[in-house]
N, C-alpha and C. Protein backbone atom coordinates (compact mmCIF):
# COMPACT_ATOMS: atom_id res chain seq x y z
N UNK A 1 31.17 27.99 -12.48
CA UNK A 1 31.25 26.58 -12.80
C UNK A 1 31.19 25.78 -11.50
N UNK A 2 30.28 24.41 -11.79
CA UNK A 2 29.81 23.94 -10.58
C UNK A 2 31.60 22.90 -10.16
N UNK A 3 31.82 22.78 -9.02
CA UNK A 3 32.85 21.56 -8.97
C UNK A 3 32.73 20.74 -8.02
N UNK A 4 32.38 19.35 -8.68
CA UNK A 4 31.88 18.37 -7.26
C UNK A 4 32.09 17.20 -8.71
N UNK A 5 32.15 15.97 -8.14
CA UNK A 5 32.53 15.09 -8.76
C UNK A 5 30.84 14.33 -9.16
N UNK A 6 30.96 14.13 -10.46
CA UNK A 6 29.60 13.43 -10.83
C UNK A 6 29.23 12.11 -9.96
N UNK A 7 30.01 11.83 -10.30
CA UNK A 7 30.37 9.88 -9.74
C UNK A 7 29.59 9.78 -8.09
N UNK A 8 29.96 10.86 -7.76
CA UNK A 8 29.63 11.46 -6.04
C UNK A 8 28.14 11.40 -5.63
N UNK A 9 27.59 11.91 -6.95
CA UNK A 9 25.99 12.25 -6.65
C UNK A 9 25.18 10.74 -6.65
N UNK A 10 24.15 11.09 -6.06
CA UNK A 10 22.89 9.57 -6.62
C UNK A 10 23.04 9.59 -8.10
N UNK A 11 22.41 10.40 -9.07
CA UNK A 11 22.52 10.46 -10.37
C UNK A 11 23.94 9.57 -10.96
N UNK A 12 24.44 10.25 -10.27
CA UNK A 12 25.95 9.63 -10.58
C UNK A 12 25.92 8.24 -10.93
N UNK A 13 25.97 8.08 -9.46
CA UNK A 13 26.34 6.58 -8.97
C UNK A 13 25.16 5.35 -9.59
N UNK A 14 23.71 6.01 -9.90
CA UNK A 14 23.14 5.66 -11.03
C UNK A 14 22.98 5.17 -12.27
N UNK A 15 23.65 6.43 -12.54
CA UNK A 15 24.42 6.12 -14.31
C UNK A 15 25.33 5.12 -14.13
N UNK A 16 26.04 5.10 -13.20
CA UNK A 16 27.32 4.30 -13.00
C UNK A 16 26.73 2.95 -13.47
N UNK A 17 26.06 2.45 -11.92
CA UNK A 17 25.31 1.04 -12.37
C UNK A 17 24.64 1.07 -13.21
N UNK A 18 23.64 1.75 -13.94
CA UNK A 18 23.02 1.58 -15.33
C UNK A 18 23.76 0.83 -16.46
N UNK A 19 25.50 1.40 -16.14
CA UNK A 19 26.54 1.05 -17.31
C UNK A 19 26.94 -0.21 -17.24
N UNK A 20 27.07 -0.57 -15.92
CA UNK A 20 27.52 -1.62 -15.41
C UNK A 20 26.50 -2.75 -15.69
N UNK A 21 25.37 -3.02 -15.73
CA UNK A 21 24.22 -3.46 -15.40
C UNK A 21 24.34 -3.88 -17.42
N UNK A 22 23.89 -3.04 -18.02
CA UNK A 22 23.85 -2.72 -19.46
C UNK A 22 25.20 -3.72 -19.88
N UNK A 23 26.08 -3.19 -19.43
CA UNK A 23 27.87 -4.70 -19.80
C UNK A 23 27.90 -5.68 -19.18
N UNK A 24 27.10 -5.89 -18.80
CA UNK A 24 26.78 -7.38 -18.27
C UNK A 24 25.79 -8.16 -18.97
N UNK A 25 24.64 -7.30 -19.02
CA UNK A 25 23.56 -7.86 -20.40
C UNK A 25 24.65 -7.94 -21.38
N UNK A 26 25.15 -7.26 -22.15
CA UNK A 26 25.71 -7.39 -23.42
C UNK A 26 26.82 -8.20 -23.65
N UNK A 27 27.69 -8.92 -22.23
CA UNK A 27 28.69 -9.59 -22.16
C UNK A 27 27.48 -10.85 -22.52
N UNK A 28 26.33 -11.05 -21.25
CA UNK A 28 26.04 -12.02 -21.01
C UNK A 28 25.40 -12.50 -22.61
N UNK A 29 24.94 -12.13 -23.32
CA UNK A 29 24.44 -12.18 -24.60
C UNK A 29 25.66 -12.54 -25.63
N UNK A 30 26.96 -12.25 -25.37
CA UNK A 30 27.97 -12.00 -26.16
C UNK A 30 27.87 -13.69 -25.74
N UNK A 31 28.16 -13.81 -24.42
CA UNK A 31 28.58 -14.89 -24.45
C UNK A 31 27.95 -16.40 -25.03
N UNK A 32 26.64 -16.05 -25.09
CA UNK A 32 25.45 -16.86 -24.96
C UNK A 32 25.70 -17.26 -27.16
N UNK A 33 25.68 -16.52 -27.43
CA UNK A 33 26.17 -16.08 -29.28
C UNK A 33 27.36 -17.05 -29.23
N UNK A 34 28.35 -16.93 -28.45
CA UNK A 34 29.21 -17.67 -28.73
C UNK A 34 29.03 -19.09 -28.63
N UNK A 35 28.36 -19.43 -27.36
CA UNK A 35 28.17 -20.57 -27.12
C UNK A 35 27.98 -21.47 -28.12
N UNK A 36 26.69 -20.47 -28.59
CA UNK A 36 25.94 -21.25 -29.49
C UNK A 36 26.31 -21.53 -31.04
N UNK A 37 27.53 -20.88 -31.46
CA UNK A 37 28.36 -20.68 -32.62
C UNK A 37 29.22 -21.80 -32.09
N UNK A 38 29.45 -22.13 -30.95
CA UNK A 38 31.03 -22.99 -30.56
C UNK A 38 29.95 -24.41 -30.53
N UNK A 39 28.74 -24.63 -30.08
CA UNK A 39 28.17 -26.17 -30.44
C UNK A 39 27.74 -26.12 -31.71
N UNK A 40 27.05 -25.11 -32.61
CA UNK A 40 27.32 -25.36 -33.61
C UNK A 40 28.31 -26.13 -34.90
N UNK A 41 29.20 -25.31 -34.52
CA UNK A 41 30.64 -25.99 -35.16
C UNK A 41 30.82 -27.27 -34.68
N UNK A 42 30.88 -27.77 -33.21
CA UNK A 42 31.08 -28.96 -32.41
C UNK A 42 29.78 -30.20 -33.07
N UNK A 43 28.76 -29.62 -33.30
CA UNK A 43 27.81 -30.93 -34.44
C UNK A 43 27.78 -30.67 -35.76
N UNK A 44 28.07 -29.68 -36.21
CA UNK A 44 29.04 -30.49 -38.15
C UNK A 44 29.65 -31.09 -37.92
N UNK A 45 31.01 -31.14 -37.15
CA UNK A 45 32.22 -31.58 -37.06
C UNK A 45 31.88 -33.04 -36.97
N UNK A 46 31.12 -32.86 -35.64
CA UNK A 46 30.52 -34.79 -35.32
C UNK A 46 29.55 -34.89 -36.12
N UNK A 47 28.82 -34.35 -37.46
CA UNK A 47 27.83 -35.26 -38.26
C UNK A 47 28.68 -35.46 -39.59
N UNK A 48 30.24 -34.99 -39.38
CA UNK A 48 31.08 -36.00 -40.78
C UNK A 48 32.21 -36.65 -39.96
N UNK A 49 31.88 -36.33 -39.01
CA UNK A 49 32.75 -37.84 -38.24
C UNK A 49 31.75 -38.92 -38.64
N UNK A 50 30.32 -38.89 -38.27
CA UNK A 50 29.46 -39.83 -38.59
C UNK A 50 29.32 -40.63 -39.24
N UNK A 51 29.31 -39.69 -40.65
CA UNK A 51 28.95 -40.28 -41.61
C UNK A 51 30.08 -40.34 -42.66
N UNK A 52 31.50 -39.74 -42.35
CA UNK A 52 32.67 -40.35 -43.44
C UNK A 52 34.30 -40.39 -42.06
N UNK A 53 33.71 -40.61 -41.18
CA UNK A 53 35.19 -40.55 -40.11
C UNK A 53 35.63 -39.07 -39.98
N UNK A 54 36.90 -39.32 -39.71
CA UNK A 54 37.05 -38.49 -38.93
C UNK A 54 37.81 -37.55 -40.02
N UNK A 55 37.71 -36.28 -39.35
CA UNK A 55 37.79 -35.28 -40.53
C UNK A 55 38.64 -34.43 -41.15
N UNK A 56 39.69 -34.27 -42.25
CA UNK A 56 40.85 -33.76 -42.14
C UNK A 56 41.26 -32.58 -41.30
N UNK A 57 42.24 -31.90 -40.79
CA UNK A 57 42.52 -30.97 -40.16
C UNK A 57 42.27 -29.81 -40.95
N UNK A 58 42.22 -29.39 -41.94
CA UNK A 58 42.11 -28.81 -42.50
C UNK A 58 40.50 -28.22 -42.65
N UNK A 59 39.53 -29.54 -42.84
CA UNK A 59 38.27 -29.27 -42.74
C UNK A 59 37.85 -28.91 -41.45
N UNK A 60 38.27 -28.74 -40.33
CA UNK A 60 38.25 -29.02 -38.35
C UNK A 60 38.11 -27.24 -38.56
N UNK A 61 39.42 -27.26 -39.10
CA UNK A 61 40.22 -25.61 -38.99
C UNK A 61 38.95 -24.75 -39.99
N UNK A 62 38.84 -25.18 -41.03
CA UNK A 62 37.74 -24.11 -41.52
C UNK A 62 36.57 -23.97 -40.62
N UNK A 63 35.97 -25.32 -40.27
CA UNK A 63 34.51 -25.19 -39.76
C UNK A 63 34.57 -24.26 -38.32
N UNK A 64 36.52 -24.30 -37.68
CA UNK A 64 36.00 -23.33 -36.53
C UNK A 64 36.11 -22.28 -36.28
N UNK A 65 36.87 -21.61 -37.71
CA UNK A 65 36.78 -20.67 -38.05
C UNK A 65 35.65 -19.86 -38.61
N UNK A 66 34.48 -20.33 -38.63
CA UNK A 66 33.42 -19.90 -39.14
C UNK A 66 32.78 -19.14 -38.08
N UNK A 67 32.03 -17.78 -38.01
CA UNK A 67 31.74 -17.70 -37.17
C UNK A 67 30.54 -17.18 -37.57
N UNK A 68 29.88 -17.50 -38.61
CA UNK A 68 28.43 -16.68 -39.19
C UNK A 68 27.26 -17.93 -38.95
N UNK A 69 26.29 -17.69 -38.41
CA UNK A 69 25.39 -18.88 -37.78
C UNK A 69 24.81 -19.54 -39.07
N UNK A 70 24.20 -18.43 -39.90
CA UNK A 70 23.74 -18.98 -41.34
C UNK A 70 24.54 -19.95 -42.08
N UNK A 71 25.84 -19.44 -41.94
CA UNK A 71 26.73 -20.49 -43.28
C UNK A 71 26.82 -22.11 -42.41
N UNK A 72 27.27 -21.86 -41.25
CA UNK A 72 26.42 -23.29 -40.45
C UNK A 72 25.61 -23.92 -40.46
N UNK A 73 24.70 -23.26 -40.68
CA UNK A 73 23.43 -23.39 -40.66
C UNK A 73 23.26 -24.65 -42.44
N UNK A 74 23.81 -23.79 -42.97
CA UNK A 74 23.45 -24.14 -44.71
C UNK A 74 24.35 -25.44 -44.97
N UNK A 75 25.64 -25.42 -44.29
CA UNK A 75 26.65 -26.74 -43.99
C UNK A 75 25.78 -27.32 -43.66
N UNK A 76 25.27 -27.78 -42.46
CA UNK A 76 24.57 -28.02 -41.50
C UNK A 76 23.57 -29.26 -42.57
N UNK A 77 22.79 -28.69 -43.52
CA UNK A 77 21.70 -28.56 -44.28
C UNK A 77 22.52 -29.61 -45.41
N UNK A 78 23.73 -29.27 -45.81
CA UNK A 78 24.37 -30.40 -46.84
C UNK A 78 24.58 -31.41 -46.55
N UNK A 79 25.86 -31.23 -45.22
CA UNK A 79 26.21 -32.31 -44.66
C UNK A 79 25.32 -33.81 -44.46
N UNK A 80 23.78 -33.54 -44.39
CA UNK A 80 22.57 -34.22 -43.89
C UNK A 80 22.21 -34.66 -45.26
N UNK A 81 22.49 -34.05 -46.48
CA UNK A 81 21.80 -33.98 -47.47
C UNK A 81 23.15 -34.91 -48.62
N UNK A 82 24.20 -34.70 -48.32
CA UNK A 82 24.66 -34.89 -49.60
C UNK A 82 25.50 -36.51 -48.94
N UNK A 83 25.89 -37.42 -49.88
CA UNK A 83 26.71 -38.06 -49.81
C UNK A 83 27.85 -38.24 -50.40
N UNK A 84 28.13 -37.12 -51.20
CA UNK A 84 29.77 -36.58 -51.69
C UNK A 84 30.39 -36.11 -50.56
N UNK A 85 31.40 -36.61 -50.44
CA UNK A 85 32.23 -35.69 -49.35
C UNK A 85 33.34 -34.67 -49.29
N UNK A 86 33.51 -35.13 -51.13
CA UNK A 86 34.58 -34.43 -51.76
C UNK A 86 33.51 -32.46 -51.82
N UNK A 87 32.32 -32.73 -51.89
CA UNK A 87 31.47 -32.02 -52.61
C UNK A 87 31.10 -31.31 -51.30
N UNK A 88 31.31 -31.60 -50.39
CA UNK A 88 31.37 -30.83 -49.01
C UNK A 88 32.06 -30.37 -48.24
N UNK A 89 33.34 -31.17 -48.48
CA UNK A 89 34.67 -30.12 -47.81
C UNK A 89 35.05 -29.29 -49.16
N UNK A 90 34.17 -28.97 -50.40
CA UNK A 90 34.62 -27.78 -51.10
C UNK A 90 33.39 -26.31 -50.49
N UNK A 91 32.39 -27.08 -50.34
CA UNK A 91 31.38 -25.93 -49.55
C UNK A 91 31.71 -25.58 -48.19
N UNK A 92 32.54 -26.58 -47.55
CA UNK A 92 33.43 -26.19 -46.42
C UNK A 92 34.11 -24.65 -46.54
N UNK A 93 35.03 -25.42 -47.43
CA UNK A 93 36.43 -24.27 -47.78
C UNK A 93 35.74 -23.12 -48.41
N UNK A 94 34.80 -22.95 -49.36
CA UNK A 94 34.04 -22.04 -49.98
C UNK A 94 33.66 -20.82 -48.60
N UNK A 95 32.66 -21.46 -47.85
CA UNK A 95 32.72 -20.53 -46.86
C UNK A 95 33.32 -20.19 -45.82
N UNK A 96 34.70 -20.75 -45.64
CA UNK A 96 35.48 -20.51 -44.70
C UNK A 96 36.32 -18.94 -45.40
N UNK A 97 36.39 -19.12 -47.12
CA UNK A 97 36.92 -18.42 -47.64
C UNK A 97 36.22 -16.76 -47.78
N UNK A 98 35.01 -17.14 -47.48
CA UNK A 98 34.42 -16.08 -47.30
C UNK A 98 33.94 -15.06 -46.44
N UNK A 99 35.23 -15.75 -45.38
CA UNK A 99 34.47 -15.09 -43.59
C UNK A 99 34.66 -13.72 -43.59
């Protein structure tokens, strides 16, 4: 049996940064997802400030709890579309309930 430390070799130290290199793409992407989930939420929020004030806590707390881009997306799509508001903080809560 060979005994020398992997980490030691070129190969090694290779793989090493390969890993390193690879969690940094995948942080940097992680982070980039989030971003874009955290302005998401940040313009529903401000397009029913807009258009009915400002918005119960309750509706704040679902929308930032959401973290699926689609169901944003489809809010997103009412909010613009409907002028019930009663009829949108239930599609709010609907998919908050479904995270």
């Amino acid at each position: 049996m060979l005994n020398f430390d992997l980490a030691e070799t070129k190969a090694g130290k290779e793989l090493i940064n390969m890993g390193l290199i690879e969690g940094l793409e995948k942080g940097e992407k992680k982070g980039e997802k989030k971003g874009r989930l955290q302005k998401a939420r940040e313009l529903l929020i401000w397009s029913y400030e807009e258009k009915w004030g400002e918005p119960p806590e309750y509706i704040t707390k679902a929308v930032r709890n959401l973290s699926e881009n689609h169901k944003l997306n489809e809010l997103f799509k009412i909010v613009l579309k409907t002028n019930n508001k009663d009829s949108f903080e239930r599609s709010v809560i609907q998919a908050a309930e479904n995270v």
